[in-house]
N, C-alpha and C. Protein backbone atom coordinates (compact mmCIF):
# COMPACT_ATOMS: atom_id res chain seq x y z
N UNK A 1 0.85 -1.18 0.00
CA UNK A 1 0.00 0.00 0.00
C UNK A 1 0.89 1.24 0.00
N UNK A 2 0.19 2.08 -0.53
CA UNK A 2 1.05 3.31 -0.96
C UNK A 2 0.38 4.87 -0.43
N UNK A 3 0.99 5.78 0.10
CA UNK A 3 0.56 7.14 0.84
C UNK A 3 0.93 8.21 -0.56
N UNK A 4 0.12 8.86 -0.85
CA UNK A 4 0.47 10.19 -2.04
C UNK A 4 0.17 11.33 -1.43
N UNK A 5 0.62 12.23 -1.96
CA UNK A 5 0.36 13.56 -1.58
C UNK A 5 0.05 14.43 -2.50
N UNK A 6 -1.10 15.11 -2.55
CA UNK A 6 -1.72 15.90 -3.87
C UNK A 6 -1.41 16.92 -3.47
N UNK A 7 -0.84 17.81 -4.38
CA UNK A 7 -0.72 19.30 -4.19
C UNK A 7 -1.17 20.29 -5.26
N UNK A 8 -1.78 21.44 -5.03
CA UNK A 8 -1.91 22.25 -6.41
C UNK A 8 -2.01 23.47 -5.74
N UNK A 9 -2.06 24.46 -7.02
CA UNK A 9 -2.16 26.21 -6.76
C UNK A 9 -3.62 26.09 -6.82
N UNK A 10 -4.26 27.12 -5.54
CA UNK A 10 -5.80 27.78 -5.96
C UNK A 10 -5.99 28.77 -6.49
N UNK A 11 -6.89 28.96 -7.20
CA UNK A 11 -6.83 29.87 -8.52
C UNK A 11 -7.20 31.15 -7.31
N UNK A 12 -6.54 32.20 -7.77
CA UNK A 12 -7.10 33.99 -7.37
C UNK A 12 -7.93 34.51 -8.27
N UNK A 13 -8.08 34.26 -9.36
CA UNK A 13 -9.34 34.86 -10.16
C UNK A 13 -10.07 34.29 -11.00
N UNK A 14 -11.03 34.60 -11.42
CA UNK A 14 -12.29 34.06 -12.08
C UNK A 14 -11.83 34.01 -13.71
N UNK A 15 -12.69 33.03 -14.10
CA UNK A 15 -12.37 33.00 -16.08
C UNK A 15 -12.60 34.18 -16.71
N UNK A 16 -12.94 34.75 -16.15
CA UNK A 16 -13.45 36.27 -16.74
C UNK A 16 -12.05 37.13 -16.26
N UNK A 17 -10.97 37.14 -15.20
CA UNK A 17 -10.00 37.98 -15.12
C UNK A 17 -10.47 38.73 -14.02
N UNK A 18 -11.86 38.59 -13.18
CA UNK A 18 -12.09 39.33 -12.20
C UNK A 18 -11.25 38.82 -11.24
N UNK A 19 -11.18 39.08 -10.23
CA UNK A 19 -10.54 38.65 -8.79
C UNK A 19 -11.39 37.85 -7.66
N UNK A 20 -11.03 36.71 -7.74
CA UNK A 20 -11.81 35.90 -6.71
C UNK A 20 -11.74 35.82 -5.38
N UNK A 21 -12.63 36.30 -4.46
CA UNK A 21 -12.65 36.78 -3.24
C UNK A 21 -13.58 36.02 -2.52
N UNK A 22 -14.05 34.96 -2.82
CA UNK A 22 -14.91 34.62 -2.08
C UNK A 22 -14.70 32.77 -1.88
N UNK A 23 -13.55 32.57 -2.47
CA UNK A 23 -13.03 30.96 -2.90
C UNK A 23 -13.29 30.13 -1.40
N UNK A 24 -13.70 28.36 -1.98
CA UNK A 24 -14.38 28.33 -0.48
C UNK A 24 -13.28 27.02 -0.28
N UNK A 25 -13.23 26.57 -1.41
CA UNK A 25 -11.68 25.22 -1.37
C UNK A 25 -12.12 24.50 -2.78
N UNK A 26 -11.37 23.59 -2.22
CA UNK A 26 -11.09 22.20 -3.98
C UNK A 26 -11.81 20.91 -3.08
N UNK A 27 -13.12 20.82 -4.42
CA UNK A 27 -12.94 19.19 -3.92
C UNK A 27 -12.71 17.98 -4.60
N UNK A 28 -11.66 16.81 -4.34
CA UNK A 28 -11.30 16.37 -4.64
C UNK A 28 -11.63 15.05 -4.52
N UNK A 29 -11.55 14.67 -5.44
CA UNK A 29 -12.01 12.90 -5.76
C UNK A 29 -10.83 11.98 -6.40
N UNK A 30 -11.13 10.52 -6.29
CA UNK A 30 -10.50 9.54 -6.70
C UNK A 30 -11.14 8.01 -7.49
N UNK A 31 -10.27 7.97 -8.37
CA UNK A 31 -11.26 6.92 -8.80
C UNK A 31 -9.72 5.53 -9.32
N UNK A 32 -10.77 4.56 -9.49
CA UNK A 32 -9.60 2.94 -9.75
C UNK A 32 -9.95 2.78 -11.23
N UNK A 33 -10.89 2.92 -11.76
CA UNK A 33 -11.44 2.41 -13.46
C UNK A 33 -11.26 3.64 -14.24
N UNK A 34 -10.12 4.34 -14.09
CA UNK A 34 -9.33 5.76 -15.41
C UNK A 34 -10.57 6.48 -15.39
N UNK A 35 -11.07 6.74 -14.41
CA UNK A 35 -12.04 7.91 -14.67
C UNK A 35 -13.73 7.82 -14.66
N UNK A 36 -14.27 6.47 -15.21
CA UNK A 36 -15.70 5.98 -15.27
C UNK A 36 -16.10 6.53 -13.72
N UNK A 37 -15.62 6.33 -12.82
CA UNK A 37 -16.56 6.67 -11.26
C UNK A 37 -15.54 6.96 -10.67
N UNK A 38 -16.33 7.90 -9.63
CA UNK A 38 -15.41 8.71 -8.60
C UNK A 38 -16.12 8.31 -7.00
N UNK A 39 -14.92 8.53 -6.30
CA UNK A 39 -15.50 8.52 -4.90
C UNK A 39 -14.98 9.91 -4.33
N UNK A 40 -15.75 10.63 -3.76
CA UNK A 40 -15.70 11.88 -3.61
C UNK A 40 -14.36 11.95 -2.04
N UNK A 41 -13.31 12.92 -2.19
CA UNK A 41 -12.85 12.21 -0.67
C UNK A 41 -12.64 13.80 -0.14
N UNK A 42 -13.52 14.74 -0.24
CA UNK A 42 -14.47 15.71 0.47
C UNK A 42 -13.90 17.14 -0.33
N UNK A 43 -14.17 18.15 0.61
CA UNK A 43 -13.67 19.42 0.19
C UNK A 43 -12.63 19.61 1.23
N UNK A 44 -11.59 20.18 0.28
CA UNK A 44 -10.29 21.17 1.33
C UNK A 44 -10.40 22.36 1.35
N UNK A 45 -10.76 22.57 2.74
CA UNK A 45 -11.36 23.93 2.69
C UNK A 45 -9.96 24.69 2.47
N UNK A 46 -10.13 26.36 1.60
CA UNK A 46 -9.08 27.29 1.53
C UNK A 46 -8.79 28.18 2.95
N UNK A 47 -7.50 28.34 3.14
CA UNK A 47 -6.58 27.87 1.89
C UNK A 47 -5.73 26.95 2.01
N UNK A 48 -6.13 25.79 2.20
CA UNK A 48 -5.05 24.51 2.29
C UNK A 48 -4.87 24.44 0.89
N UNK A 49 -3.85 23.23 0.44
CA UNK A 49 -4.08 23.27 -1.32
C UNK A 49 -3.07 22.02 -1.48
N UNK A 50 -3.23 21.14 -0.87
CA UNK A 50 -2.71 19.46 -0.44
C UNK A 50 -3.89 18.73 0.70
N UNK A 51 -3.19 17.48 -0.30
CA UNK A 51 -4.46 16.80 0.76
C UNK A 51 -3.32 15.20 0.53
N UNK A 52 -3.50 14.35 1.94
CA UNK A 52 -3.01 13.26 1.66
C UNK A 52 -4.00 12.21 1.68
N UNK A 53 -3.86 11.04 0.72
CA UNK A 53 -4.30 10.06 0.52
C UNK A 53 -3.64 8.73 0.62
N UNK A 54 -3.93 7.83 1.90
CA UNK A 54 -3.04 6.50 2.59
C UNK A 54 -3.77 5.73 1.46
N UNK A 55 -3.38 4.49 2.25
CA UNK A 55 -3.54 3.06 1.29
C UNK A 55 -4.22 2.74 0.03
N UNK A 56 -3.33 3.15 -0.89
CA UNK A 56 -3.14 2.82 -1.93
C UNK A 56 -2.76 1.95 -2.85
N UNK A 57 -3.43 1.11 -3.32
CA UNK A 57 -2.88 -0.53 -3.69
C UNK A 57 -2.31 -0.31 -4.85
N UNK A 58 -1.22 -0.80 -5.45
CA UNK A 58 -0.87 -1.01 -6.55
C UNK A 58 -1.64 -0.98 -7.79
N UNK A 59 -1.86 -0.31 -8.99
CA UNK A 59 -2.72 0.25 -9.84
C UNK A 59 -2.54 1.92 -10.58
N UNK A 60 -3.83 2.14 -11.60
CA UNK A 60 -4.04 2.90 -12.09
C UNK A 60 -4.88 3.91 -11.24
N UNK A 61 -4.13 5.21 -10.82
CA UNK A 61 -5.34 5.77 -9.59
C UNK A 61 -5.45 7.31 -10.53
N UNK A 62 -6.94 7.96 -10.74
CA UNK A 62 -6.99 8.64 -11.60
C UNK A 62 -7.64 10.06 -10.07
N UNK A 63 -7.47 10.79 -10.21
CA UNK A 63 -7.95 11.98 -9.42
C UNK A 63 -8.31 13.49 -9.78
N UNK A 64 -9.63 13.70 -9.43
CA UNK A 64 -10.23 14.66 -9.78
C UNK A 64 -10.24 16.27 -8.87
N UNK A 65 -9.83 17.43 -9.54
CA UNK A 65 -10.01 18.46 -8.80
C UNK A 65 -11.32 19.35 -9.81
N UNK A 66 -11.82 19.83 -8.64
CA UNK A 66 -12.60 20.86 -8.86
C UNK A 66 -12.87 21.72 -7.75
N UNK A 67 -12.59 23.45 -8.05
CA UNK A 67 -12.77 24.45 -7.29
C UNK A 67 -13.37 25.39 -7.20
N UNK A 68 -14.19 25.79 -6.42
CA UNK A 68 -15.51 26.40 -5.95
C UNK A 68 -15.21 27.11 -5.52
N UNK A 69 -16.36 28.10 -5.57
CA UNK A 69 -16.47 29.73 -4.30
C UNK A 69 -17.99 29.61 -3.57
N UNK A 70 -17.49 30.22 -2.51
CA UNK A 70 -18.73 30.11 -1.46
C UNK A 70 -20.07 30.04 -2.12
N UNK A 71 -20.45 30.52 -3.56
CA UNK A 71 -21.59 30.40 -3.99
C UNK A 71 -22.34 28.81 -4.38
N UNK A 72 -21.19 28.42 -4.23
CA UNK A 72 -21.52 26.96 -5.18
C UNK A 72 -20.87 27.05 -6.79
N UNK A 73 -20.32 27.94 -7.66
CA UNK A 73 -20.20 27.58 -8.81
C UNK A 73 -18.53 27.27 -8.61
N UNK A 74 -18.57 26.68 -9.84
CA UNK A 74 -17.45 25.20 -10.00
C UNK A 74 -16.72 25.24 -10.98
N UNK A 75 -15.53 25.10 -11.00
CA UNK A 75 -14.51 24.95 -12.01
C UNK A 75 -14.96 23.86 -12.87
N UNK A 76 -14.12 23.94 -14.45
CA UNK A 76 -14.03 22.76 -15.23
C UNK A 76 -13.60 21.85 -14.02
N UNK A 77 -13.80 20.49 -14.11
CA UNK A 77 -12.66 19.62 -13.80
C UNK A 77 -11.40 19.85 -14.23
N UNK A 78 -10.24 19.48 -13.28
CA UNK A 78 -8.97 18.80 -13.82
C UNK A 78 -8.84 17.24 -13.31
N UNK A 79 -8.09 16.41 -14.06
CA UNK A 79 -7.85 14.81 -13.46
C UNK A 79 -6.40 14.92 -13.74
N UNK A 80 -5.91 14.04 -12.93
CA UNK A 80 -4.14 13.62 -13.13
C UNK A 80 -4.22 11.80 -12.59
N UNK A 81 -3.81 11.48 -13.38
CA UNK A 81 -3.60 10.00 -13.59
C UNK A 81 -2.37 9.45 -12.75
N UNK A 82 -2.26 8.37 -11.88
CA UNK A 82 -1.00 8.42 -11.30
C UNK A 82 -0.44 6.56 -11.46
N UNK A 83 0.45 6.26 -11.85
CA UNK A 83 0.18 4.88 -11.76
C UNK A 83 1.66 4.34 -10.27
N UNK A 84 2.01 5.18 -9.80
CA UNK A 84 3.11 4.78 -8.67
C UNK A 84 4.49 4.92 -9.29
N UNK A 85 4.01 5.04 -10.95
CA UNK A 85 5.88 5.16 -11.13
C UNK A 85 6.21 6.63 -11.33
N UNK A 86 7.24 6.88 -9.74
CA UNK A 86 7.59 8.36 -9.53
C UNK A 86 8.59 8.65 -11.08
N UNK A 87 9.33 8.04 -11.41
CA UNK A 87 10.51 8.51 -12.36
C UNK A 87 9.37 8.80 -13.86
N UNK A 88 8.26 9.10 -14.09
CA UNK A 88 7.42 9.67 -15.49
C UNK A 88 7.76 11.21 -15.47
N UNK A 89 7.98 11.70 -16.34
CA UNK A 89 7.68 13.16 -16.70
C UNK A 89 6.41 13.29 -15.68
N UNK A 90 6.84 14.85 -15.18
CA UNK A 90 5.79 15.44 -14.29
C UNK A 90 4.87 15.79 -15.56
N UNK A 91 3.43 16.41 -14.83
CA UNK A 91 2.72 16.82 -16.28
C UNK A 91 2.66 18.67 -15.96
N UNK A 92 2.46 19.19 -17.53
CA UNK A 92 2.41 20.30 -17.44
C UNK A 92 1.06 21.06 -16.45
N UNK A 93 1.78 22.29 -16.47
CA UNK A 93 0.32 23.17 -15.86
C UNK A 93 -0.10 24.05 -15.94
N UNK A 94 -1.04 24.57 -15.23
CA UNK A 94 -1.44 26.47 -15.98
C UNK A 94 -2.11 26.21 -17.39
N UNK A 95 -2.95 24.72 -17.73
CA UNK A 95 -3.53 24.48 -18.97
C UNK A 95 -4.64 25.95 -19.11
N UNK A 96 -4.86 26.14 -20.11
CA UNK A 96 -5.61 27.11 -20.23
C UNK A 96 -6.53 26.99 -21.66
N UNK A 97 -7.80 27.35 -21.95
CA UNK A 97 -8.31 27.14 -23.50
C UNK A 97 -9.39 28.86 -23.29
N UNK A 98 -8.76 29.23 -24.73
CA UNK A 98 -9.32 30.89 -24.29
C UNK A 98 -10.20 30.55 -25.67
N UNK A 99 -10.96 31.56 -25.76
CA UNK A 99 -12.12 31.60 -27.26
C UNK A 99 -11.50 32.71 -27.89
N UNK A 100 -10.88 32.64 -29.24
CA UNK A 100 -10.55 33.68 -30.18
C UNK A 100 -11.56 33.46 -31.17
């Protein structure tokens, strides 16, 4: 069994470029079948921005962020795929898709 440690930046502003002031945390999920189902493993409230996750069996472990403001509205998802082998290229970040 295996212990991970998720870490990420929380966003300061909104898709629009306003300034987000009201951010409430990330919640984060995990799933064993690449994504088909998630088990929710709660909200981190801000501003923490890591969360650890123990026993972990050998496998494909896929994990979901999504981040909210006190209103309830919600980021796209992000997922990061992890399979235990530390030596892979890290993955990029700061993905972004703008409308021209």
């Amino acid at each position: 069994m295996k212990t991970v440690r998720l870490d990420w930046t929380n966003p300061t502003t909104r898709v629009s470029g306003a300034p987000l002031t009201n951010f409430k945390g990330t919640r984060v999920a995990i799933s064993a079948d690449g994504g088909a189902n998630y088990t929710d493993l709660g909200m981190v409230l801000a501003p923490a921005n890591s969360h650890i996750v123990p026993d972990l069996a050998d496998g494909l472990w896929t994990f979901r962020f999504i981040w909210e403001d006190d209103d309830g509205r919600q980021s796209m998802a992000v997922e990061k795929a992890w399979d235990g082998d530390d030596s892979a290229p890290q993955i990029g970040t700061d993905v972004t898709v703008t409308e021209i």
